[in-house]
PDB file of N, CA and C in Angstrom:
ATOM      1  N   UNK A   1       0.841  -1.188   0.000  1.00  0.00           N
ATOM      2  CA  UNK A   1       0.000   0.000   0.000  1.00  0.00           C
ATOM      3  C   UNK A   1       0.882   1.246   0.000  1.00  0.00           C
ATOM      4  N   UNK A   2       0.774   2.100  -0.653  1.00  0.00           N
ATOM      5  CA  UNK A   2       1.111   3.455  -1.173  1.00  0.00           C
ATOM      6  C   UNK A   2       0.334   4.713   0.182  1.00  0.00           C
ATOM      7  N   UNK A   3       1.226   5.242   0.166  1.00  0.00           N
ATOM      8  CA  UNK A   3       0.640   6.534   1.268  1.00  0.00           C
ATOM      9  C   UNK A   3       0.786   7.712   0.303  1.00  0.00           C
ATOM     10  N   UNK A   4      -0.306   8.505   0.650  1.00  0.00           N
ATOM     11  CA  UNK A   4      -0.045  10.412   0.517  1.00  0.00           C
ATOM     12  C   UNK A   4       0.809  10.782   0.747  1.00  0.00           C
ATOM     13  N   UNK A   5       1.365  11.525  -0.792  1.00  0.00           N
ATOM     14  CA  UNK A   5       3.035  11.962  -0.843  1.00  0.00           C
ATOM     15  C   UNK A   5       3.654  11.357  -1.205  1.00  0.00           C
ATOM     16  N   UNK A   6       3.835   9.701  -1.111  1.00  0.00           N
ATOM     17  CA  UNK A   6       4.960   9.515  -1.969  1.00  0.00           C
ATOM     18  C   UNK A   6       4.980   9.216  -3.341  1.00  0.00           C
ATOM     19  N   UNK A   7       6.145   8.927  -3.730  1.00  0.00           N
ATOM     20  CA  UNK A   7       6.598   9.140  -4.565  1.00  0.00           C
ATOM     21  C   UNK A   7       6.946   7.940  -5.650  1.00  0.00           C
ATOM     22  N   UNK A   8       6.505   7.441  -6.825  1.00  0.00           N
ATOM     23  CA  UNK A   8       6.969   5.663  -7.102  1.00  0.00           C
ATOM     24  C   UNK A   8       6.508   6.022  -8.402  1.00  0.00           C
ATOM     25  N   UNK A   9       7.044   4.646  -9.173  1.00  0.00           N
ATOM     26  CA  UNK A   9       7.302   4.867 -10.397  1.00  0.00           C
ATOM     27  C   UNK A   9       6.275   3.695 -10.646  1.00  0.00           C
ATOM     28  N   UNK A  10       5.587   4.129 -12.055  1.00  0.00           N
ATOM     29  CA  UNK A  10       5.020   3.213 -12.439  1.00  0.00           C
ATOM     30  C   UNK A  10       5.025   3.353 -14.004  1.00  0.00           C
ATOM     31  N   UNK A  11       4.810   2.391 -15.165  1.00  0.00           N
ATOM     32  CA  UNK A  11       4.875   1.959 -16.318  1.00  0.00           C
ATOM     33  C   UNK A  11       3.217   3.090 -17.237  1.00  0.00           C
ATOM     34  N   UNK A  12       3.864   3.578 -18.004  1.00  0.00           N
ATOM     35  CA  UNK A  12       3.053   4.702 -18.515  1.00  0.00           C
ATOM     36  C   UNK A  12       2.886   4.519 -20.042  1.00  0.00           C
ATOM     37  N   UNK A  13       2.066   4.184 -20.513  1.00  0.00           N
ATOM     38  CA  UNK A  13       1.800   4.282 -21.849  1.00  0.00           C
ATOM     39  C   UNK A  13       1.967   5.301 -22.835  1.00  0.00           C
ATOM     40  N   UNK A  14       2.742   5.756 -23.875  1.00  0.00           N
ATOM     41  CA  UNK A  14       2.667   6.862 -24.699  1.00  0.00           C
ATOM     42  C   UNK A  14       0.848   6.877 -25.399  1.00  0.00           C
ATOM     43  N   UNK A  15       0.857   8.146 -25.494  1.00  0.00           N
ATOM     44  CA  UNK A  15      -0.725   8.682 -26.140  1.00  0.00           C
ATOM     45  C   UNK A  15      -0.683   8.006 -26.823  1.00  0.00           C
ATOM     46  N   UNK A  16       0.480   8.494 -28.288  1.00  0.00           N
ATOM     47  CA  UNK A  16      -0.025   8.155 -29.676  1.00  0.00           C
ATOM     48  C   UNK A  16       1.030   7.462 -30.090  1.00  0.00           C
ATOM     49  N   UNK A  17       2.323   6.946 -29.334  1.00  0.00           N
ATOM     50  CA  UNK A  17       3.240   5.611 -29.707  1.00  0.00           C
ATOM     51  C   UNK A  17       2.814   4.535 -28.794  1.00  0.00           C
ATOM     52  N   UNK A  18       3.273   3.592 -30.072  1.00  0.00           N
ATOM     53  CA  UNK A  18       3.162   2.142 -29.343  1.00  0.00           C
ATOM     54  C   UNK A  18       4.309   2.169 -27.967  1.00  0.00           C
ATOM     55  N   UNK A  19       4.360   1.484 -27.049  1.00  0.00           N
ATOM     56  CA  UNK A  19       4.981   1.282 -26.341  1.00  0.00           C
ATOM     57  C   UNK A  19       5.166   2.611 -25.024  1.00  0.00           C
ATOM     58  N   UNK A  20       5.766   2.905 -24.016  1.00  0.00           N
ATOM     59  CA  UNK A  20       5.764   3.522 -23.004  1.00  0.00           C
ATOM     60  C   UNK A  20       7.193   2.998 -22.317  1.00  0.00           C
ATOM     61  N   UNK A  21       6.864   4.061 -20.847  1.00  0.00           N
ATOM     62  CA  UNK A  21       8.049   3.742 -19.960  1.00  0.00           C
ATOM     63  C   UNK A  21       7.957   3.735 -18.487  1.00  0.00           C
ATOM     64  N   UNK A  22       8.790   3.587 -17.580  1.00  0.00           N
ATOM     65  CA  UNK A  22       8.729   3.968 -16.145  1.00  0.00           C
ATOM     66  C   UNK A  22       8.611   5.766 -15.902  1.00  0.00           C
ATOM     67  N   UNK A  23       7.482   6.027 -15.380  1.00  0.00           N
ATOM     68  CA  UNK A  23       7.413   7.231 -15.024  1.00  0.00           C
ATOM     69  C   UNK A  23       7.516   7.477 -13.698  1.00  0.00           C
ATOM     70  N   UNK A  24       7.711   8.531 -12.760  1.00  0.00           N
ATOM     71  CA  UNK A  24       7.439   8.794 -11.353  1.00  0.00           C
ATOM     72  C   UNK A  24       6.290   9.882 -11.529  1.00  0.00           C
ATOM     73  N   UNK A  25       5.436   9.596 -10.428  1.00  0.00           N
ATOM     74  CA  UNK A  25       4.442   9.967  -9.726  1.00  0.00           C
ATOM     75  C   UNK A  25       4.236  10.546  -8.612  1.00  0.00           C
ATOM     76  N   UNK A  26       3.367  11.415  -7.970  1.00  0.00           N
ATOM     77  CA  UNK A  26       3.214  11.520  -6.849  1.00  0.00           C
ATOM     78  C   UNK A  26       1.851  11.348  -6.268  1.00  0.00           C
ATOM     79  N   UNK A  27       1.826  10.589  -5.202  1.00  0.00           N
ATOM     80  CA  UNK A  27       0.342   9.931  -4.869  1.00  0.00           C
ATOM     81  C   UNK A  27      -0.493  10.767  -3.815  1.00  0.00           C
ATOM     82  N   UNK A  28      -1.781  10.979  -4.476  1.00  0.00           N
ATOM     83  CA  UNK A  28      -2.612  12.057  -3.572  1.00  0.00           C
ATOM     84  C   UNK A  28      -3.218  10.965  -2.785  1.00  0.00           C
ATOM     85  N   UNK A  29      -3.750   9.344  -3.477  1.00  0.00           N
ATOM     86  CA  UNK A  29      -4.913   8.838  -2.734  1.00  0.00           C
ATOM     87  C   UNK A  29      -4.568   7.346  -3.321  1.00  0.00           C
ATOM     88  N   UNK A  30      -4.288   7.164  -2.730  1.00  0.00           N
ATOM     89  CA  UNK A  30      -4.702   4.977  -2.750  1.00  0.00           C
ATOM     90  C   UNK A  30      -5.809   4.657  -2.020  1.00  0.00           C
ATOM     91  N   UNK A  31      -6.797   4.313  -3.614  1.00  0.00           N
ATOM     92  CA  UNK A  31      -7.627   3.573  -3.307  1.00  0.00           C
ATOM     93  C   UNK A  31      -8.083   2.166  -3.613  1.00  0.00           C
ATOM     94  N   UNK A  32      -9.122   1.040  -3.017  1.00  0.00           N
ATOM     95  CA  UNK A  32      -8.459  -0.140  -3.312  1.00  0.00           C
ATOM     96  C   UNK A  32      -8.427  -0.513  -4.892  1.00  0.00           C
ATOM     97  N   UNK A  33      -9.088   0.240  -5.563  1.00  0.00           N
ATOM     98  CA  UNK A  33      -8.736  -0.252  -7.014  1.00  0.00           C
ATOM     99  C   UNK A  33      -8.108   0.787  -8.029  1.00  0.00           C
ATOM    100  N   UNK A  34      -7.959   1.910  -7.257  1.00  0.00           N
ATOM    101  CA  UNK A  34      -6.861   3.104  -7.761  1.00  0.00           C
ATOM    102  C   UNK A  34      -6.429   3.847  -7.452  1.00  0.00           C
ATOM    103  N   UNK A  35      -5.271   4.388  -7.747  1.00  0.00           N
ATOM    104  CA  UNK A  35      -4.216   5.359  -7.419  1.00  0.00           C
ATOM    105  C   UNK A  35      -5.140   7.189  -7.728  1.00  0.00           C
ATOM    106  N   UNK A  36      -5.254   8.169  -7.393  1.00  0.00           N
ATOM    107  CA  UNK A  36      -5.420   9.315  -7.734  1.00  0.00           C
ATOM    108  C   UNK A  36      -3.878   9.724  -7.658  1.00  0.00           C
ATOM    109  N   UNK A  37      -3.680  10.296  -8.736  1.00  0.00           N
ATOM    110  CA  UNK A  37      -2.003  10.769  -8.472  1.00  0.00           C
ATOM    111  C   UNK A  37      -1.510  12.119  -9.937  1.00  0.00           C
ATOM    112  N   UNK A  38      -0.528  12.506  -9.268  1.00  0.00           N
ATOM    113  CA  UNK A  38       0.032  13.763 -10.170  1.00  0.00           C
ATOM    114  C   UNK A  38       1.035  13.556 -11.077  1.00  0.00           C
ATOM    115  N   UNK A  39       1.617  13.945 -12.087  1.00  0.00           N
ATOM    116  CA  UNK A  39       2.873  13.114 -12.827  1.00  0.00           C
ATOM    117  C   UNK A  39       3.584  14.457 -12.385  1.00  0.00           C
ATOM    118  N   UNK A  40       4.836  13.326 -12.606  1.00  0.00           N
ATOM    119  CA  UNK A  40       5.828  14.320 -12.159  1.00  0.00           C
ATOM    120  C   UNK A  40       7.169  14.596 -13.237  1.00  0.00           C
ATOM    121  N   UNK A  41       7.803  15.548 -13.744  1.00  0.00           N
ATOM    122  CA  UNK A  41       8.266  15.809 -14.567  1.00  0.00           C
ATOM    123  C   UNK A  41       9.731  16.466 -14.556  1.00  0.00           C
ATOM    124  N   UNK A  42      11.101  16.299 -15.299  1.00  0.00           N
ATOM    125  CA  UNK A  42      12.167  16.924 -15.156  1.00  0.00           C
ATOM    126  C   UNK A  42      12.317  18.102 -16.273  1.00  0.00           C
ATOM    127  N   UNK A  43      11.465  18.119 -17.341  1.00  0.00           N
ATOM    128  CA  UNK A  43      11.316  18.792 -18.430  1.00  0.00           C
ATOM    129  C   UNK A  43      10.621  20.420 -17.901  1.00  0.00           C
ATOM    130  N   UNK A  44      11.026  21.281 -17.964  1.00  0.00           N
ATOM    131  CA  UNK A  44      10.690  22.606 -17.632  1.00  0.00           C
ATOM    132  C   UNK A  44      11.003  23.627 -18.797  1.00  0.00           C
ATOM    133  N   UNK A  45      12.314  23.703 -18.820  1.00  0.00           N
ATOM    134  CA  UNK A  45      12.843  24.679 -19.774  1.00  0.00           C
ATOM    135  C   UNK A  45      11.952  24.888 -21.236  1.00  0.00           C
ATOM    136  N   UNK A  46      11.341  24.345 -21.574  1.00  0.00           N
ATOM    137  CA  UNK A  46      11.430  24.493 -23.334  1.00  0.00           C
ATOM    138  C   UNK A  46       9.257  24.071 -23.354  1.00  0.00           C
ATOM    139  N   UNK A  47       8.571  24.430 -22.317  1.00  0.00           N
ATOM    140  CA  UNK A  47       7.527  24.115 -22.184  1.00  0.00           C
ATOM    141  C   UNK A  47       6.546  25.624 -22.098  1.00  0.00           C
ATOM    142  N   UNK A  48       5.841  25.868 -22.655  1.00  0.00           N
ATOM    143  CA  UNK A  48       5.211  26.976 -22.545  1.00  0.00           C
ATOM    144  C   UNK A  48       4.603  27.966 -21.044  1.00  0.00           C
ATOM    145  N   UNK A  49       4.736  28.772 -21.497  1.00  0.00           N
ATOM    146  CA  UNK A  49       3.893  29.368 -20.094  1.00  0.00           C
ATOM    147  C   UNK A  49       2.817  29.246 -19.399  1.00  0.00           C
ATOM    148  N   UNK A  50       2.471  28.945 -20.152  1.00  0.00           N
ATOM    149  CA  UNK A  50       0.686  28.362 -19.814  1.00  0.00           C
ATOM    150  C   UNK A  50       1.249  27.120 -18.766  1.00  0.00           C
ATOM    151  N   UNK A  51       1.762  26.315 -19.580  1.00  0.00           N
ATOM    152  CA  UNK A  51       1.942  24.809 -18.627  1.00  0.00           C
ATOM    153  C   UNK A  51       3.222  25.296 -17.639  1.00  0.00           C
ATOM    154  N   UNK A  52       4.124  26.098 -17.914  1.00  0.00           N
ATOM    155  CA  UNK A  52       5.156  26.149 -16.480  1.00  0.00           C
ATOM    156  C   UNK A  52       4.351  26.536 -15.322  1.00  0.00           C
ATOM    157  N   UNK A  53       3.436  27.146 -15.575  1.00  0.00           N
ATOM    158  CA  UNK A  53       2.065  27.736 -14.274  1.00  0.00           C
ATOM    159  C   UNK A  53       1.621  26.541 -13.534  1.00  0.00           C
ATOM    160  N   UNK A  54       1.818  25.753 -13.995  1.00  0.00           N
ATOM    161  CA  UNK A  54       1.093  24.348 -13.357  1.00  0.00           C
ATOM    162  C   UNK A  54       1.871  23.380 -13.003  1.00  0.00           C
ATOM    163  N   UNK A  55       3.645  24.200 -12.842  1.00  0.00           N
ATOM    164  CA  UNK A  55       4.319  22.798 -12.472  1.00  0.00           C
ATOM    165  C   UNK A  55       5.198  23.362 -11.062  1.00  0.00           C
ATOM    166  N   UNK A  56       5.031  22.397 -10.353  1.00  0.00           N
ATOM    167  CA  UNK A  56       5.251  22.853  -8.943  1.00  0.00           C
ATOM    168  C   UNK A  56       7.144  22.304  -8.967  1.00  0.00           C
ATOM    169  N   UNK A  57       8.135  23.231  -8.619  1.00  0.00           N
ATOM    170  CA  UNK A  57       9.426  22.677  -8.242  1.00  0.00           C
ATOM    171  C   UNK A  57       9.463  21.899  -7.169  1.00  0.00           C
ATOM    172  N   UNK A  58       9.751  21.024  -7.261  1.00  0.00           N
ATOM    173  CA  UNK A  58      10.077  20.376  -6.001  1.00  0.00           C
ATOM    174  C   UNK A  58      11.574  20.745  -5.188  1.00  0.00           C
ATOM    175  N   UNK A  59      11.250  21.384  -4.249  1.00  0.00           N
ATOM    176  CA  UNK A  59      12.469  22.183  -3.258  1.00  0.00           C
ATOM    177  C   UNK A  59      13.542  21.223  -3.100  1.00  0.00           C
ATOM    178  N   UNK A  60      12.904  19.937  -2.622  1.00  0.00           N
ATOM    179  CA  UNK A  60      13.784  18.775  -1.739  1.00  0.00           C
ATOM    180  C   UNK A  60      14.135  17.479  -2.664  1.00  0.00           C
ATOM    181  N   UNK A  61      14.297  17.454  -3.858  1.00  0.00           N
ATOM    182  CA  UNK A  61      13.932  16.805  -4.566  1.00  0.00           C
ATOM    183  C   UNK A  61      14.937  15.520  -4.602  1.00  0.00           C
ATOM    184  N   UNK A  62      15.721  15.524  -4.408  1.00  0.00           N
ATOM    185  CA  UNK A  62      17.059  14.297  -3.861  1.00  0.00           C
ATOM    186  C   UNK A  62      16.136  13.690  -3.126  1.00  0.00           C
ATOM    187  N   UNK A  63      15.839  14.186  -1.655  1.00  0.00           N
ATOM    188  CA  UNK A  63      14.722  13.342  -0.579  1.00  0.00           C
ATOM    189  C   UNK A  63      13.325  12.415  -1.117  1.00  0.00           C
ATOM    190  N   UNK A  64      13.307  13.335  -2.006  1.00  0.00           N
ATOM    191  CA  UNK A  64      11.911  12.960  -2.885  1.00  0.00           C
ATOM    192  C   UNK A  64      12.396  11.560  -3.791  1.00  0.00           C
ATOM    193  N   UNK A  65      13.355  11.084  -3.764  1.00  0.00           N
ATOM    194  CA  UNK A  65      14.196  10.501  -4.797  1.00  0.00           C
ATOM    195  C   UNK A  65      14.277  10.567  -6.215  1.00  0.00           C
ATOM    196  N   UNK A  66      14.135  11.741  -6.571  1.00  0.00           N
ATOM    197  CA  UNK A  66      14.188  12.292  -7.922  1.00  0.00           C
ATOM    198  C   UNK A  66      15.412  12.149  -7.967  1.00  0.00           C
ATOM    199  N   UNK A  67      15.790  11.647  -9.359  1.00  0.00           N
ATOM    200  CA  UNK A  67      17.775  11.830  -9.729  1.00  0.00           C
ATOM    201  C   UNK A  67      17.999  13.339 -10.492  1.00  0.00           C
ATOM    202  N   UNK A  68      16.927  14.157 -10.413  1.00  0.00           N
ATOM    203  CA  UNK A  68      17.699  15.678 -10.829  1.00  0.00           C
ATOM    204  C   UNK A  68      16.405  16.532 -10.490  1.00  0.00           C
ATOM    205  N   UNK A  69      16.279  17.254 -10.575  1.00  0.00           N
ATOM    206  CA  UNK A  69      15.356  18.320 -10.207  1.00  0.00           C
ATOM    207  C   UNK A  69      14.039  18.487 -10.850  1.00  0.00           C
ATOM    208  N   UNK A  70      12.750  18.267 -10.059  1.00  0.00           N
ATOM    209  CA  UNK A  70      11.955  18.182 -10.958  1.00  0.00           C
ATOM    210  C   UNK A  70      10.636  18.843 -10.582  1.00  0.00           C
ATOM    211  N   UNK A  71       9.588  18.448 -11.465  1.00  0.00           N
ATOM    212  CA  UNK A  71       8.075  19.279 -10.864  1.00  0.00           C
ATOM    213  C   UNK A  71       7.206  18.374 -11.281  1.00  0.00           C
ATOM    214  N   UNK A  72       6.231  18.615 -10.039  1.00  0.00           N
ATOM    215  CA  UNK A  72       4.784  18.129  -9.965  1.00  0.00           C
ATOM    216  C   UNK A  72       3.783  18.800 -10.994  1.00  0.00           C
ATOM    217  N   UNK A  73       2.815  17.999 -11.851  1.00  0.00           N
ATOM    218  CA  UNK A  73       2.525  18.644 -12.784  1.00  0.00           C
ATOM    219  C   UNK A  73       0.731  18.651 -12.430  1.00  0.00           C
ATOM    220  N   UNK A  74       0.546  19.800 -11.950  1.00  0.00           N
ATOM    221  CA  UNK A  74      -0.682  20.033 -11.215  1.00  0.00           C
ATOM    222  C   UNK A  74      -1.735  19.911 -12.100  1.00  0.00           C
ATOM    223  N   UNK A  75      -1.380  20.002 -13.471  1.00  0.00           N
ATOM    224  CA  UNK A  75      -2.401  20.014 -14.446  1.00  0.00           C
ATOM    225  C   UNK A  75      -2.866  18.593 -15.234  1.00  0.00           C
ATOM    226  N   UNK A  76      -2.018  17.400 -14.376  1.00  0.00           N
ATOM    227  CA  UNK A  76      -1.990  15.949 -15.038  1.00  0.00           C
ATOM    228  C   UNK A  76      -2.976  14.823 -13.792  1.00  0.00           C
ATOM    229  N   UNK A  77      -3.877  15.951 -13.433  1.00  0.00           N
ATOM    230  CA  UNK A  77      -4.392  14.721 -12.191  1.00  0.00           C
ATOM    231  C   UNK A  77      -4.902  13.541 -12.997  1.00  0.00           C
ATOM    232  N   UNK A  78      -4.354  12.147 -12.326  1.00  0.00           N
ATOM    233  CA  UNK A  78      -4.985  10.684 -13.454  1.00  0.00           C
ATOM    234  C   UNK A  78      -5.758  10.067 -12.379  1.00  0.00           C
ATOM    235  N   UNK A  79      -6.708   9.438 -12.822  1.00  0.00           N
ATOM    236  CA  UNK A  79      -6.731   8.259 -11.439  1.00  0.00           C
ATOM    237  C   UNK A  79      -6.866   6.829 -12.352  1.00  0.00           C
ATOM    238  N   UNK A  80      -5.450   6.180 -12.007  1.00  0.00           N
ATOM    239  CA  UNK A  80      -5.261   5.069 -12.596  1.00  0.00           C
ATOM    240  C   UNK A  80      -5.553   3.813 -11.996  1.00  0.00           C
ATOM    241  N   UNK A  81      -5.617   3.252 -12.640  1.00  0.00           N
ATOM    242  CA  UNK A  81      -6.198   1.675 -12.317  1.00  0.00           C
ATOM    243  C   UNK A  81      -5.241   0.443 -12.217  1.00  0.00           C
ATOM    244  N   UNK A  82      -5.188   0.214 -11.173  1.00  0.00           N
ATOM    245  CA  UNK A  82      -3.887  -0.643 -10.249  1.00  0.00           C
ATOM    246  C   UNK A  82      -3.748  -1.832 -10.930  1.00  0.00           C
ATOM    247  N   UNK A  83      -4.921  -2.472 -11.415  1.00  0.00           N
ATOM    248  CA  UNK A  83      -4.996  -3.775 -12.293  1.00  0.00           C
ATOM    249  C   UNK A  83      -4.087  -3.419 -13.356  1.00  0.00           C
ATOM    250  N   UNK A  84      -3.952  -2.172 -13.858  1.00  0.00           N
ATOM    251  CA  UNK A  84      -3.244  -2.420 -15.234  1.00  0.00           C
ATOM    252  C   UNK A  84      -1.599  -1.933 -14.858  1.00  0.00           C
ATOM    253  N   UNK A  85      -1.408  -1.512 -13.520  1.00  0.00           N
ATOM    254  CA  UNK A  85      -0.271  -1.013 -13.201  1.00  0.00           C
ATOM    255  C   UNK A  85       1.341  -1.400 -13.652  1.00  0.00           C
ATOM    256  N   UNK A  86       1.233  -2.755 -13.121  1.00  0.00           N
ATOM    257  CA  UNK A  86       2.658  -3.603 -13.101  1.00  0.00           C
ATOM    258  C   UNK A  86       3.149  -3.887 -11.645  1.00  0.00           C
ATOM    259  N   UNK A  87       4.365  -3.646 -11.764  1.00  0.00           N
ATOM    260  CA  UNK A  87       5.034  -3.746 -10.608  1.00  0.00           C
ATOM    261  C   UNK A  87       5.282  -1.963 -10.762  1.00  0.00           C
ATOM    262  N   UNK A  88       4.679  -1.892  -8.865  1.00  0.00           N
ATOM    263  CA  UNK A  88       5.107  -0.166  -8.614  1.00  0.00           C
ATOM    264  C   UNK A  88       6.465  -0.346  -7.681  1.00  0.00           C
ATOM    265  N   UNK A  89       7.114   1.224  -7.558  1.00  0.00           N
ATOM    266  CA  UNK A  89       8.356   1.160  -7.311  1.00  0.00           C
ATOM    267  C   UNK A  89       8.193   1.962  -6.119  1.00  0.00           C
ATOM    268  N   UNK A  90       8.258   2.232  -4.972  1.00  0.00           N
ATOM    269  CA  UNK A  90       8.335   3.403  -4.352  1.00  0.00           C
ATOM    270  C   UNK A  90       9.800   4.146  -4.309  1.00  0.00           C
ATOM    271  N   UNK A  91      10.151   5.219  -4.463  1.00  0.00           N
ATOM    272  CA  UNK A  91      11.342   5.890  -4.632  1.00  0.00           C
ATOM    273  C   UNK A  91      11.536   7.391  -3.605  1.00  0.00           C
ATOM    274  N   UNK A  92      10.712   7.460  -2.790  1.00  0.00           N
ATOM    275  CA  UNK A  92      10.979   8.558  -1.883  1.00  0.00           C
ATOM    276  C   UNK A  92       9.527   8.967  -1.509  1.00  0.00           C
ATOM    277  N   UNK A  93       9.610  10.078  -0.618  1.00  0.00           N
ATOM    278  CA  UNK A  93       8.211  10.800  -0.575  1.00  0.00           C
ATOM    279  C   UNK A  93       8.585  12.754  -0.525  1.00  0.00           C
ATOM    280  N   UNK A  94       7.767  13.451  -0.316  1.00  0.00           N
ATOM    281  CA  UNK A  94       7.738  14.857  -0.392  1.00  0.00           C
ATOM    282  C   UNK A  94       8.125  14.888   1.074  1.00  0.00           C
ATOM    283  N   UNK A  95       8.866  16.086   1.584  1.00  0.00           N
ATOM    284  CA  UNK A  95       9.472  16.530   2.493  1.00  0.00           C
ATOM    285  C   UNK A  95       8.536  16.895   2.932  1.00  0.00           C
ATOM    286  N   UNK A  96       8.427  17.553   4.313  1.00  0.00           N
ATOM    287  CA  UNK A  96       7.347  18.742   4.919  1.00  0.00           C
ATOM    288  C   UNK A  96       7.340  20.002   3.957  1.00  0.00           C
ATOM    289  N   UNK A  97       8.016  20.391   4.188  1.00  0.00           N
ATOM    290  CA  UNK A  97       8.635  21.705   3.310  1.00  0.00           C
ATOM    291  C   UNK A  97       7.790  21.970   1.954  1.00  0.00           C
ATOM    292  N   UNK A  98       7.513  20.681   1.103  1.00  0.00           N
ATOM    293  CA  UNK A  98       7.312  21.046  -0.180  1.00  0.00           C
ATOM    294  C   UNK A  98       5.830  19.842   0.022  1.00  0.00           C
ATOM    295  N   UNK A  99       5.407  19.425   0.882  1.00  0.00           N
ATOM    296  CA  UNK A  99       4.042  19.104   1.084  1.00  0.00           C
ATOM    297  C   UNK A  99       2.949  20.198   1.318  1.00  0.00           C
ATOM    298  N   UNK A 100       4.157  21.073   2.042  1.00  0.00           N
ATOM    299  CA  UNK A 100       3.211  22.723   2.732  1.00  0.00           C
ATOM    300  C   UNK A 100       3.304  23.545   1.106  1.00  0.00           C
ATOM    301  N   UNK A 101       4.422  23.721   0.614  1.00  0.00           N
ATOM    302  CA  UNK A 101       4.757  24.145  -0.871  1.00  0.00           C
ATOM    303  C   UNK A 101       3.651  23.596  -1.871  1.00  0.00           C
ATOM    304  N   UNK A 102       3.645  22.497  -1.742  1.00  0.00           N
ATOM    305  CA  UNK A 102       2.451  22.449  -3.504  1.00  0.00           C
ATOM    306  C   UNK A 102       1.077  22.701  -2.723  1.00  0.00           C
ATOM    307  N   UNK A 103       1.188  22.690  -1.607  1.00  0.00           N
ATOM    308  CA  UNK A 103      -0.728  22.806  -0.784  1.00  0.00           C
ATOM    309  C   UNK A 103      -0.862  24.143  -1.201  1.00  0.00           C
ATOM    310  N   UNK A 104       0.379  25.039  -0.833  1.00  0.00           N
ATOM    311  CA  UNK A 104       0.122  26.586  -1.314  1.00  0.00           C
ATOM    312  C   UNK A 104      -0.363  27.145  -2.504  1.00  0.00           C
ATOM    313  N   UNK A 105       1.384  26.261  -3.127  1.00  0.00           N
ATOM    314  CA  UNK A 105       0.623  26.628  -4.791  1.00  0.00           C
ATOM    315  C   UNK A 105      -1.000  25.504  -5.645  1.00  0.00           C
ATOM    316  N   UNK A 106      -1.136  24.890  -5.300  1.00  0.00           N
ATOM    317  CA  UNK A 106      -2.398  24.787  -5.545  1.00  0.00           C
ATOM    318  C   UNK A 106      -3.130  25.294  -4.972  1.00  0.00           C
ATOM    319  N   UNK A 107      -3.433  25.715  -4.274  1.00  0.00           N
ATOM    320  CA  UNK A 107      -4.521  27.141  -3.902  1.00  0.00           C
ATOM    321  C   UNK A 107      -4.221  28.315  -4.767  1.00  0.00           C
ATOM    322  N   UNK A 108      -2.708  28.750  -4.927  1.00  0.00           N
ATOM    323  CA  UNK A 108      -2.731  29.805  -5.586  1.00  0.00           C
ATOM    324  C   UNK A 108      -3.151  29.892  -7.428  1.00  0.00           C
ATOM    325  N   UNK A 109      -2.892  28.377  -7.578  1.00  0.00           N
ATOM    326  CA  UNK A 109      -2.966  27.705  -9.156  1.00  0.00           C
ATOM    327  C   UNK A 109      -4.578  27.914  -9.123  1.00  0.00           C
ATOM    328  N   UNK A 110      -5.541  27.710  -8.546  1.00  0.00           N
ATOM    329  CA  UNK A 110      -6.882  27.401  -8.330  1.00  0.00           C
ATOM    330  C   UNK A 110      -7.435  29.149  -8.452  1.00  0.00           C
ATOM    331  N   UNK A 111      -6.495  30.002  -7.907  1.00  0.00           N
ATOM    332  CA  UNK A 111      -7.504  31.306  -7.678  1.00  0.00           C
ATOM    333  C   UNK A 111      -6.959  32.147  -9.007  1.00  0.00           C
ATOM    334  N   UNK A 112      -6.460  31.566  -9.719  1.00  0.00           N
ATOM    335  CA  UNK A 112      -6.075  32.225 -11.267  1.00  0.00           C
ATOM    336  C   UNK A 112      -7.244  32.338 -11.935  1.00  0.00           C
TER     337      UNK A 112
END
């Protein structure tokens, strides 16, 4: 079982290519037949403004077990279905720091 906040990788399908990969996640809600969760992303630089508005830095992100610096992508809520999952990975969870951090900025993302 998966807790609120962390952090684990799971097998992600491309839209419109065959095949996919291991992605990391961050989990709002395990429930018994699905995950509610946020994707999480290292890609920032070269993404429009519209979507950098919706991606939260993660402050602590080593702790988080990210291998480089990354963001929560507030605008990707999924709620996926555990049957089709695979094997999940857990790889860290959110610090205090940046649990209080995306609670903020999603409130502030919400009153735009």
């Amino acid at each position: 079982m998966m807790n609120e906040n962390d952090l684990i990788t799971i097998y992600i399908s491309f839209d419109n290519n065959p095949g996919g990969k291991r992605r990391p996640v961050l989990v709002l809600k395990d429930e018994m037949n699905k995950i509610l969760s946020y994707r999480i992303t290292s890609k920032y630089k070269n993404k429009s403004e519209k979507i950098k508005r919706q991606y939260y830095k993660i402050a602590d992100w080593q702790e988080a077990g990210c291998n480089k610096p990354s963001y929560i992508d507030i605008g990707s809520l999924a709620n996926i279905n555990k049957e089709y999952l695979g094997k999940i990975k857990r790889i860290g969870r959110l610090s205090i720091r940046d649990i209080q951090g995306l609670n903020q900025f999603i409130k502030q993302y919400n009153m735009t």
